[in-house]
C-alpha atoms as a PDB file:
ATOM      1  CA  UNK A   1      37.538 -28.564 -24.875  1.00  0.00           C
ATOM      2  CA  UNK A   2      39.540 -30.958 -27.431  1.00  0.00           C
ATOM      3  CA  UNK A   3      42.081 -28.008 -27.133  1.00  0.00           C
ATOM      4  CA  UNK A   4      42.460 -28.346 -23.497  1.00  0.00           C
ATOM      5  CA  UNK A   5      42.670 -32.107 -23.611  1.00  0.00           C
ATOM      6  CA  UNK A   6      44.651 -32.269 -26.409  1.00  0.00           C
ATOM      7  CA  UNK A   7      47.103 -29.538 -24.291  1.00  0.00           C
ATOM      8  CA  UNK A   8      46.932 -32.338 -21.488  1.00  0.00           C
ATOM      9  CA  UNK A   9      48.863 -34.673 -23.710  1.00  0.00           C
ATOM     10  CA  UNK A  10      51.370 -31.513 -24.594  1.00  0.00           C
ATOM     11  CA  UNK A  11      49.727 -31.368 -27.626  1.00  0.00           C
ATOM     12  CA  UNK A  12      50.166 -27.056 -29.200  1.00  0.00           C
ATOM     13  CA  UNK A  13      46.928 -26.587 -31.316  1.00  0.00           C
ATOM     14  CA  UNK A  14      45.040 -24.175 -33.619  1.00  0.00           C
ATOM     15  CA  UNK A  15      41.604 -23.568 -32.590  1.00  0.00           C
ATOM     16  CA  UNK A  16      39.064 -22.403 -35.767  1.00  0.00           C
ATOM     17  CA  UNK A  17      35.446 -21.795 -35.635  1.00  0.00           C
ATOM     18  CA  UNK A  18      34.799 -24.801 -37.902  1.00  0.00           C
ATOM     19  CA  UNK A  19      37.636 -27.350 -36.280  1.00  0.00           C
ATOM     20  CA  UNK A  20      40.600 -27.589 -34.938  1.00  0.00           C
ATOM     21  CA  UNK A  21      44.245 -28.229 -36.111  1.00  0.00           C
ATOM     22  CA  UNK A  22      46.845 -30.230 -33.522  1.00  0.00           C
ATOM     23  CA  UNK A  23      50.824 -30.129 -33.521  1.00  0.00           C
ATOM     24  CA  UNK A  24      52.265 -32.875 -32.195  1.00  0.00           C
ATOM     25  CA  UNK A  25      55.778 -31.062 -30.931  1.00  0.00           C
ATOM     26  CA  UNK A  26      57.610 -34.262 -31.093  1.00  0.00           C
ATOM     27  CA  UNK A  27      54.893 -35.974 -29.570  1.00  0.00           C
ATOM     28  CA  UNK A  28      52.740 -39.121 -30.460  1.00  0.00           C
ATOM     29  CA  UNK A  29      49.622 -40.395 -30.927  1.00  0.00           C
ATOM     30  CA  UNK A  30      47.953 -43.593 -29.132  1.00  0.00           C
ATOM     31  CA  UNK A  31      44.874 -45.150 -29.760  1.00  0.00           C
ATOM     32  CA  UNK A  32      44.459 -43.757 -25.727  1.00  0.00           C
ATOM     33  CA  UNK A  33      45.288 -40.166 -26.286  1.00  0.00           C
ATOM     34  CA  UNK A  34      43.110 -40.061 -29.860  1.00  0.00           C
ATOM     35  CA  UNK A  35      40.394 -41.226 -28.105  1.00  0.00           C
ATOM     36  CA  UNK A  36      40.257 -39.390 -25.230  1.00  0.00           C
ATOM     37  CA  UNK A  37      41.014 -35.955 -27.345  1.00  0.00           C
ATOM     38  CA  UNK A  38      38.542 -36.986 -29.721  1.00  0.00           C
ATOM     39  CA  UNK A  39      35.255 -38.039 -28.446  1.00  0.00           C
ATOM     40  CA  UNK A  40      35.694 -34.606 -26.319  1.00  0.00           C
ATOM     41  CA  UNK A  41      33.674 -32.534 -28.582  1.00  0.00           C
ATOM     42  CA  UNK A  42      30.593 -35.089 -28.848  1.00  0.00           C
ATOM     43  CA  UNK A  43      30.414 -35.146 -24.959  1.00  0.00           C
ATOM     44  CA  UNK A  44      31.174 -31.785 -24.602  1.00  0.00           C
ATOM     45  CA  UNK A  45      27.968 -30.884 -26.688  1.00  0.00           C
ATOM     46  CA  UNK A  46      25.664 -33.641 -24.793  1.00  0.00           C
ATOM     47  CA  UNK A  47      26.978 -32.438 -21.299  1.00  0.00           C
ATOM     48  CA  UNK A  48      26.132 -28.677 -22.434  1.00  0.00           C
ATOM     49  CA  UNK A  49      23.393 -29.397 -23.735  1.00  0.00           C
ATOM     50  CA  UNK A  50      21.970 -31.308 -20.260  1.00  0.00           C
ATOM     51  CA  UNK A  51      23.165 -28.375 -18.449  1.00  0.00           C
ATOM     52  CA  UNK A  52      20.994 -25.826 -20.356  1.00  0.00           C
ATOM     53  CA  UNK A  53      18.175 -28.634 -19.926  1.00  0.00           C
ATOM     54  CA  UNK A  54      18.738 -28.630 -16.424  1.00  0.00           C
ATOM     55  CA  UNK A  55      18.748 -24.708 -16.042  1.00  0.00           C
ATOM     56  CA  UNK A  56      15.408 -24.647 -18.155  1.00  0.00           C
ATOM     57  CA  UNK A  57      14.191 -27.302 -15.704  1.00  0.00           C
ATOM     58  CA  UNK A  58      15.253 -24.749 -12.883  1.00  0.00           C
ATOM     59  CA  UNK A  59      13.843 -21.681 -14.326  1.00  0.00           C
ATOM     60  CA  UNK A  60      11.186 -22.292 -16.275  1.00  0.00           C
ATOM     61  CA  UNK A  61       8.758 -20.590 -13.756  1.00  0.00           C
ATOM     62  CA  UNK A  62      10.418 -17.270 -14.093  1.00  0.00           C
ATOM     63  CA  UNK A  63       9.694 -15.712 -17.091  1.00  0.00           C
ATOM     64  CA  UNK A  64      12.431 -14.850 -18.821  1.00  0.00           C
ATOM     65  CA  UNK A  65      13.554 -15.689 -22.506  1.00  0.00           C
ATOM     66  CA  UNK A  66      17.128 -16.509 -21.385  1.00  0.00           C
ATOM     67  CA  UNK A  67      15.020 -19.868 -20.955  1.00  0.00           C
ATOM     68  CA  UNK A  68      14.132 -20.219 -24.388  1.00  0.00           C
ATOM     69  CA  UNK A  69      18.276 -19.918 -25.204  1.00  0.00           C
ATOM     70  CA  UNK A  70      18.563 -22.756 -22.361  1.00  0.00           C
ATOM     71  CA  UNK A  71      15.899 -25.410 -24.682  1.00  0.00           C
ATOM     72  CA  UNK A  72      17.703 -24.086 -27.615  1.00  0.00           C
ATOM     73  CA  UNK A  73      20.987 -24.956 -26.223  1.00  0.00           C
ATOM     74  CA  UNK A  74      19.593 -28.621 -25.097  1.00  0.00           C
ATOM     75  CA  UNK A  75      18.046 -29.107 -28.546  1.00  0.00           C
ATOM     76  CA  UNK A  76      21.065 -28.316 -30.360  1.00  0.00           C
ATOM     77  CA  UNK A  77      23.763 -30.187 -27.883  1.00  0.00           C
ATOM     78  CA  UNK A  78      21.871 -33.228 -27.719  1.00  0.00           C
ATOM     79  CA  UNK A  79      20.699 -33.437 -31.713  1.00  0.00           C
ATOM     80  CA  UNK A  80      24.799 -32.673 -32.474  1.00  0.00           C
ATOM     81  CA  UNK A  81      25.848 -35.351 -30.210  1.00  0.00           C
ATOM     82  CA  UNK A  82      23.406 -37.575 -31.983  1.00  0.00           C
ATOM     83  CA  UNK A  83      24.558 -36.633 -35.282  1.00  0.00           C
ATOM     84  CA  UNK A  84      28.606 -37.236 -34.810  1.00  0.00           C
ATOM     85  CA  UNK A  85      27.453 -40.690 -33.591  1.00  0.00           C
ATOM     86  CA  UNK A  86      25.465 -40.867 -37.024  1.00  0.00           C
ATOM     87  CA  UNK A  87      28.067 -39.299 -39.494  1.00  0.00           C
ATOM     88  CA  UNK A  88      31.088 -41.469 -38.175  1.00  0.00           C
ATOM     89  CA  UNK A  89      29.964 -43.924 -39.797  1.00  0.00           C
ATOM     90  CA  UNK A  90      30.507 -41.783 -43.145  1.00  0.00           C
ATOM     91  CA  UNK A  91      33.857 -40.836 -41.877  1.00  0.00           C
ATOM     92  CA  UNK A  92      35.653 -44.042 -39.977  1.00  0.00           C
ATOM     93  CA  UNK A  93      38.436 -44.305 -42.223  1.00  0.00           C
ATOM     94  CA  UNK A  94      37.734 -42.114 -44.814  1.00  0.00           C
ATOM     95  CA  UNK A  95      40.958 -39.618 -43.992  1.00  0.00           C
ATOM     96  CA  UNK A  96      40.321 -36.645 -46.696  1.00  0.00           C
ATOM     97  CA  UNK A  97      35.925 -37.023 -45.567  1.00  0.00           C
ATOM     98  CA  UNK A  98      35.032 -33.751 -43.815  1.00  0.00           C
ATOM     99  CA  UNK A  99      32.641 -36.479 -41.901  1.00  0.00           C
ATOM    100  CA  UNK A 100      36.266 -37.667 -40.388  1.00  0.00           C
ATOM    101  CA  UNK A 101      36.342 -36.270 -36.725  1.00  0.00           C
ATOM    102  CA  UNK A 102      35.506 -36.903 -33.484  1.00  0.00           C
ATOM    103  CA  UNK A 103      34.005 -40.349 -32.938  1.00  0.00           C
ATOM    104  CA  UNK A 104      34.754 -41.516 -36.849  1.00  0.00           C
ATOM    105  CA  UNK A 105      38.421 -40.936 -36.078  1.00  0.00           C
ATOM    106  CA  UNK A 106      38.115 -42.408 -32.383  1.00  0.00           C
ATOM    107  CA  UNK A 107      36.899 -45.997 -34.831  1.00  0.00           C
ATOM    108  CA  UNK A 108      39.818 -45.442 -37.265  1.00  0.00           C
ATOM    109  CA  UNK A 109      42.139 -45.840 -34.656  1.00  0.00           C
ATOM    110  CA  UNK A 110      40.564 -48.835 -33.250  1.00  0.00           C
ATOM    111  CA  UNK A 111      40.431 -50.340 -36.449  1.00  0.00           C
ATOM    112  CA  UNK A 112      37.050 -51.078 -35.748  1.00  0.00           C
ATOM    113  CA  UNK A 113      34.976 -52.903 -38.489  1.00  0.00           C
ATOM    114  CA  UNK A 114      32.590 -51.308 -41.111  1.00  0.00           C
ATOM    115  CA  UNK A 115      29.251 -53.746 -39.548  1.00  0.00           C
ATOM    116  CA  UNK A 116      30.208 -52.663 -36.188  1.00  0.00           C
ATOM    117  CA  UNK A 117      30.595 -48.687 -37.026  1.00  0.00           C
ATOM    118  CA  UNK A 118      27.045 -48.922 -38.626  1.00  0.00           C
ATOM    119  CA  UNK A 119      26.072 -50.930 -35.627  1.00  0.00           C
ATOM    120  CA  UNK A 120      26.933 -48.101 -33.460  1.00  0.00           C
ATOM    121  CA  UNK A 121      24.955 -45.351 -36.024  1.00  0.00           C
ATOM    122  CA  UNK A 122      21.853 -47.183 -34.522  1.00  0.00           C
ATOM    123  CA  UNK A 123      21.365 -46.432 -31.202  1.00  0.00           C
ATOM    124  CA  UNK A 124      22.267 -42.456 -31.484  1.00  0.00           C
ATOM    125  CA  UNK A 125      19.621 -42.738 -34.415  1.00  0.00           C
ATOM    126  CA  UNK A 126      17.254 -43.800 -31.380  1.00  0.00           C
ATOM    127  CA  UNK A 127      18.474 -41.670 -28.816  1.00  0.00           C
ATOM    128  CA  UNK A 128      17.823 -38.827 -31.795  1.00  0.00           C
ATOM    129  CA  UNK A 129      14.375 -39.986 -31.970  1.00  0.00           C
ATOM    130  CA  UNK A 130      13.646 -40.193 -28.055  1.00  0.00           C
ATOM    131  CA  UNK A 131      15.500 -36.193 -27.410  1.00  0.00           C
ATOM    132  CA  UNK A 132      13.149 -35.692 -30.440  1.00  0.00           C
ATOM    133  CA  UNK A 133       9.776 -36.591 -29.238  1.00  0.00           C
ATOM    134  CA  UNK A 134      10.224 -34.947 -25.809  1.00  0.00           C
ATOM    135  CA  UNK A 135      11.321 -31.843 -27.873  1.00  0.00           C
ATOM    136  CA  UNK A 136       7.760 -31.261 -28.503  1.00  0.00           C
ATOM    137  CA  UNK A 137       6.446 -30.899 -24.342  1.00  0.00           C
ATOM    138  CA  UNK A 138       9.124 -28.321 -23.751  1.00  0.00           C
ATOM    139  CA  UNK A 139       8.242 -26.046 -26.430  1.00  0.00           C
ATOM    140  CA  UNK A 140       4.514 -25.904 -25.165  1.00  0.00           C
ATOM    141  CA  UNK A 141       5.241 -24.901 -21.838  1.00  0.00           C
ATOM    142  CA  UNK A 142       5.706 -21.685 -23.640  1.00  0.00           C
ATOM    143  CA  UNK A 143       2.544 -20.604 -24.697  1.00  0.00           C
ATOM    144  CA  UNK A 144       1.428 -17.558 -24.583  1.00  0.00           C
ATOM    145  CA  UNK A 145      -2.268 -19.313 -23.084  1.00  0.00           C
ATOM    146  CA  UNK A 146      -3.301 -22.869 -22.487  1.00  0.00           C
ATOM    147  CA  UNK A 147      -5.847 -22.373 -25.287  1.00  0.00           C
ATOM    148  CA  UNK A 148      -2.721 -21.682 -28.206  1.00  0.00           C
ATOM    149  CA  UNK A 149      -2.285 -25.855 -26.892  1.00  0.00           C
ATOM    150  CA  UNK A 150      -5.406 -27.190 -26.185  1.00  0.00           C
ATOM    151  CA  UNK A 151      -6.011 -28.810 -29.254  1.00  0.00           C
ATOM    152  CA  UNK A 152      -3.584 -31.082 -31.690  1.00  0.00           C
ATOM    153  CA  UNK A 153      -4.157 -28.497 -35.028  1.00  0.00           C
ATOM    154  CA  UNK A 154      -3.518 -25.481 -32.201  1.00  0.00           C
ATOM    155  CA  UNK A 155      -0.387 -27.593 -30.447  1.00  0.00           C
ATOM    156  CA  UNK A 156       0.867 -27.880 -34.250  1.00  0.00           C
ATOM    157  CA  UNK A 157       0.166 -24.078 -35.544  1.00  0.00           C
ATOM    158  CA  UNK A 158       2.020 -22.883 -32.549  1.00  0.00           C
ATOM    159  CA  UNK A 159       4.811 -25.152 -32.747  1.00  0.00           C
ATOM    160  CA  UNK A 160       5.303 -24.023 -36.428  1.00  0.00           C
ATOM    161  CA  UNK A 161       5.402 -20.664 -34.783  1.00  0.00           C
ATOM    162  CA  UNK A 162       8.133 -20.924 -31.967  1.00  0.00           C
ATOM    163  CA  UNK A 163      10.319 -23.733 -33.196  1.00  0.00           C
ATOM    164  CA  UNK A 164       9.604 -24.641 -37.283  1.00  0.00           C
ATOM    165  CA  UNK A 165      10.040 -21.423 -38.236  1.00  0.00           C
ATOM    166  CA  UNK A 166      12.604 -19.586 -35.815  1.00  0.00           C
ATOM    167  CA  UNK A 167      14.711 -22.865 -36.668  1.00  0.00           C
ATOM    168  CA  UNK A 168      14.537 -22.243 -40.321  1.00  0.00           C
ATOM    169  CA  UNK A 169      15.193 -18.383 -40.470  1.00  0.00           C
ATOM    170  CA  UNK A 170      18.574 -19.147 -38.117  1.00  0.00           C
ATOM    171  CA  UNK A 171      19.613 -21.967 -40.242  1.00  0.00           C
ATOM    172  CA  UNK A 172      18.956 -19.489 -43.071  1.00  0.00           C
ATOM    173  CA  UNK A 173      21.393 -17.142 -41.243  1.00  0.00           C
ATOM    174  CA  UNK A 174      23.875 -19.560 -39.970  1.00  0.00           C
ATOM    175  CA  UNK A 175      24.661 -21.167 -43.468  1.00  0.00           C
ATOM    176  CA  UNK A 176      25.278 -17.571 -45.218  1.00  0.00           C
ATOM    177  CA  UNK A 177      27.427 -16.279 -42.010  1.00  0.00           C
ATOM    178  CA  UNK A 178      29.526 -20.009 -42.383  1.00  0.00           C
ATOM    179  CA  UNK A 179      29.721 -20.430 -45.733  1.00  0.00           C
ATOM    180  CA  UNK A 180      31.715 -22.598 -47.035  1.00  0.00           C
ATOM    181  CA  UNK A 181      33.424 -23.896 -43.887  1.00  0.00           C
ATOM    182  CA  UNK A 182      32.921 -27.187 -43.181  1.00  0.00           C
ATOM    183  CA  UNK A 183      29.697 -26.992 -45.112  1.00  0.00           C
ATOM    184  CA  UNK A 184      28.878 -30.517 -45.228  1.00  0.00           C
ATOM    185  CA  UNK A 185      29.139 -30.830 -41.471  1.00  0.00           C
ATOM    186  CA  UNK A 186      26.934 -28.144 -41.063  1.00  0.00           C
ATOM    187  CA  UNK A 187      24.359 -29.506 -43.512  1.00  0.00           C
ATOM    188  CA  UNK A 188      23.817 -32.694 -41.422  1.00  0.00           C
ATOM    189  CA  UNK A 189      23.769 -30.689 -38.311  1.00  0.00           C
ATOM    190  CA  UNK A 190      20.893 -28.439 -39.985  1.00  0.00           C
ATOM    191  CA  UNK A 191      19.422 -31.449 -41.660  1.00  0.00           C
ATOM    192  CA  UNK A 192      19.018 -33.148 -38.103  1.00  0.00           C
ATOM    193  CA  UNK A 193      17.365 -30.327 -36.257  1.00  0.00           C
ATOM    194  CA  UNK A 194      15.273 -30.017 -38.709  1.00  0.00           C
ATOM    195  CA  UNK A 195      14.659 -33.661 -38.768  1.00  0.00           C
ATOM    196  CA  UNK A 196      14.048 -33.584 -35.207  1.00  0.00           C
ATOM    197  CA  UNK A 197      11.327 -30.786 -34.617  1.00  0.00           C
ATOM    198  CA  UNK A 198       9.813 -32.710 -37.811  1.00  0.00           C
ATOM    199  CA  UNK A 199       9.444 -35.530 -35.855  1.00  0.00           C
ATOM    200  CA  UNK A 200       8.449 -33.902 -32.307  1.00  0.00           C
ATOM    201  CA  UNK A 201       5.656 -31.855 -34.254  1.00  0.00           C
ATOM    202  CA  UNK A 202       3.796 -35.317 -35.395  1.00  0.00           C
ATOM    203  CA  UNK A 203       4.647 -36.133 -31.571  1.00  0.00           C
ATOM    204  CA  UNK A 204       2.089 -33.541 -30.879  1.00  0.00           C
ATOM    205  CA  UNK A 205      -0.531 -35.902 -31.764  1.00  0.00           C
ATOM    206  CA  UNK A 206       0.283 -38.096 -28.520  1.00  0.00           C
ATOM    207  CA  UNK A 207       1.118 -35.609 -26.352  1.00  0.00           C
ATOM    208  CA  UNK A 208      -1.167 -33.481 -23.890  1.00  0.00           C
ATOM    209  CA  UNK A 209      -0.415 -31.035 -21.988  1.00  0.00           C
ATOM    210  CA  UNK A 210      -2.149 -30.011 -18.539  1.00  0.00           C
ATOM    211  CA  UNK A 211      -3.764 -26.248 -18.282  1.00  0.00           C
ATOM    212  CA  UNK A 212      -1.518 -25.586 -14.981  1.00  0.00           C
ATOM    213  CA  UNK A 213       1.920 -26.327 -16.968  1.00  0.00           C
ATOM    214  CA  UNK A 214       1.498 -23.682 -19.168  1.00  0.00           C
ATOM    215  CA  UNK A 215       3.763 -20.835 -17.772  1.00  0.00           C
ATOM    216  CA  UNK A 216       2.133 -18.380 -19.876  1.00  0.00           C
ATOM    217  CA  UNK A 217       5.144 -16.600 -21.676  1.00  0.00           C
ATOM    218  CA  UNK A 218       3.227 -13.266 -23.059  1.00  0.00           C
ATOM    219  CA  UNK A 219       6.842 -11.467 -22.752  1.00  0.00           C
ATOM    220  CA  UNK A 220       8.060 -14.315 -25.650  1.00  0.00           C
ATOM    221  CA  UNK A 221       6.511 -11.680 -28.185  1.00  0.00           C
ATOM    222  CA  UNK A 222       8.641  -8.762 -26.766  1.00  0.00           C
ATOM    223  CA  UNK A 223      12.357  -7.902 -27.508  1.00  0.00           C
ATOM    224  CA  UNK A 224      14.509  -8.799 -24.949  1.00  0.00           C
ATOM    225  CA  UNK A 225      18.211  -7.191 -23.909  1.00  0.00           C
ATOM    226  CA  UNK A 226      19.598 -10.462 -22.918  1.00  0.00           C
ATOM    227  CA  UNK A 227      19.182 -11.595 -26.323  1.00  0.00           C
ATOM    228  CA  UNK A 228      21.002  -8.785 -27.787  1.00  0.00           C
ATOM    229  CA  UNK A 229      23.782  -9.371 -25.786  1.00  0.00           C
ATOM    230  CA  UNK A 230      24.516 -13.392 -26.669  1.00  0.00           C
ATOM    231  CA  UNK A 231      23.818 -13.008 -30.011  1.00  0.00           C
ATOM    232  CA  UNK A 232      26.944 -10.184 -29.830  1.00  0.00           C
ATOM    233  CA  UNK A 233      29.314 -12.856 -27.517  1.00  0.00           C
ATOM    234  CA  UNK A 234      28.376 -15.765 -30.225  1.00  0.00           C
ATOM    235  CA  UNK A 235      29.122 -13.903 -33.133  1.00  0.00           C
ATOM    236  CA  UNK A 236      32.123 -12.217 -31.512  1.00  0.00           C
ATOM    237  CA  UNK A 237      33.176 -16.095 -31.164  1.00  0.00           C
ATOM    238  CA  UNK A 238      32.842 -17.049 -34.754  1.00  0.00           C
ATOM    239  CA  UNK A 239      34.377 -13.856 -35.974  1.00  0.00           C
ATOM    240  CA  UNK A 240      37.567 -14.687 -33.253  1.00  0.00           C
ATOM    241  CA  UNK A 241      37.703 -18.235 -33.976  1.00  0.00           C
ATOM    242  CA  UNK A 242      37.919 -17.937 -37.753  1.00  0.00           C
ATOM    243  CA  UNK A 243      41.110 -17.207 -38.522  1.00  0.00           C
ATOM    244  CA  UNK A 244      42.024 -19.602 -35.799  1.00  0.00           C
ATOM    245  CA  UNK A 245      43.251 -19.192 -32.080  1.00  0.00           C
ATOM    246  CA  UNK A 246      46.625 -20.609 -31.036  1.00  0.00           C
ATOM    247  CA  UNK A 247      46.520 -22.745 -27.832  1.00  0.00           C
ATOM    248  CA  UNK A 248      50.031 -23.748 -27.059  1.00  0.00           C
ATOM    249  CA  UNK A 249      51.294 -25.497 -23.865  1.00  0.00           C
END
């Protein structure tokens, strides 16, 4: 998507896996253009991420684990939007930071002041926290009976099971598949979903959940085709995307 803008502007570019490399072709930068080009990617992530949200919303009553990708997909869009609101404040003006991109150098441009950068860090640290506690609800409407959530050590046990644990073995996979690019980006990525299902499983402790919401997902312990065929596309993606993609105009 910052491609496409950026290509709006007549901007050529070089598209990787891990980021993304503009030519200018005798063309200039604004404080307009950068910002428009680069708060793309954080938006991008929070509008795909309330899509998949919105499709889970749609679908959760038919039992299918392409609605487990759609709460992934809403977990991770909305905890990396949160996150580039939090790092820019390691990157705003730091030019050789892997933590400058996207909204840190959107505030570079505008010259914006260090208090008011670190001002900013504080509401995505509270919109982190409030996608965070309502984390926890979604994942229980997948139980496999009301009785795996019927009780706060139960709720917390099967949590561990289908969102702790999953999260940790892909993280596991991710960071050997991506290493080293753009490590440190990934780390606070990784840290902050982890972060975040920390902080929805003490959630647990407030939150109930009523017998009739539980759709009852027995087929979540079965393989599943769909599966098999996104995790091909997204790894066909990375593989594509790493030595880069030209997007010219």
């Amino acid at each position: 998507m910052m491609g496409l803008v950026g290509k709006f502007f007549k901007f050529d570019s070089f598209i990787y896996y891990f980021g993304i490399k503009f030519i200018l072709n005798n063309h200039t930068w604004t404080r307009l253009k950068v910002s428009l080009v680069y708060i793309t990617a954080p938006f991008t992530f929070l509008i795909a991420g309330l899509l998949c949200l919105y499709f889970f919303d749609k679908l959760k009553n038919i039992k299918s684990l392409l609605n487990v990708f759609f709460l992934w997909g809403f977990v991770v869009g909305s905890v990396v939007f949160a996150s580039q609101g939090i790092i820019a404040a390691l990157g705003a003006g730091e030019y050789n930071s892997p933590y400058y991109q996207n909204f840190a150098v959107v505030y570079a441009w505008l010259h914006m002041p260090d208090v008011i950068v670190y001002g900013f860090a504080v509401p995505f640290m509270a919109l982190l926290v409030y996608f965070s506690v309502n984390y926890a609800r979604l994942f229980l409407l997948f139980a496999f009976s009301y009785t795996k959530v019927n009780k706060l050590t139960r709720r917390r046990k099967y949590f561990m099971e289908v969102a702790i644990l999953p999260f940790f073995i892909g993280a596991l996979i991710t960071s050997v598949v991506t290493f080293p690019m753009n490590i440190f980006v990934h780390g606070v990525y990784l840290m902050m979903i982890g972060l975040s299902l920390l902080i929805a499983w003490v959630a647990l402790f407030y939150i109930e959940i009523m017998k009739d919401s539980v759709v009852k997902y027995k087929t979540l312990q079965t393989p599943n085709i769909v599966f098999l065929f996104l995790l091909i596309v997204l790894v066909t993606f990375v593989v594509v995307t790493w030595k880069g993609v030209y997007l010219s105009v």
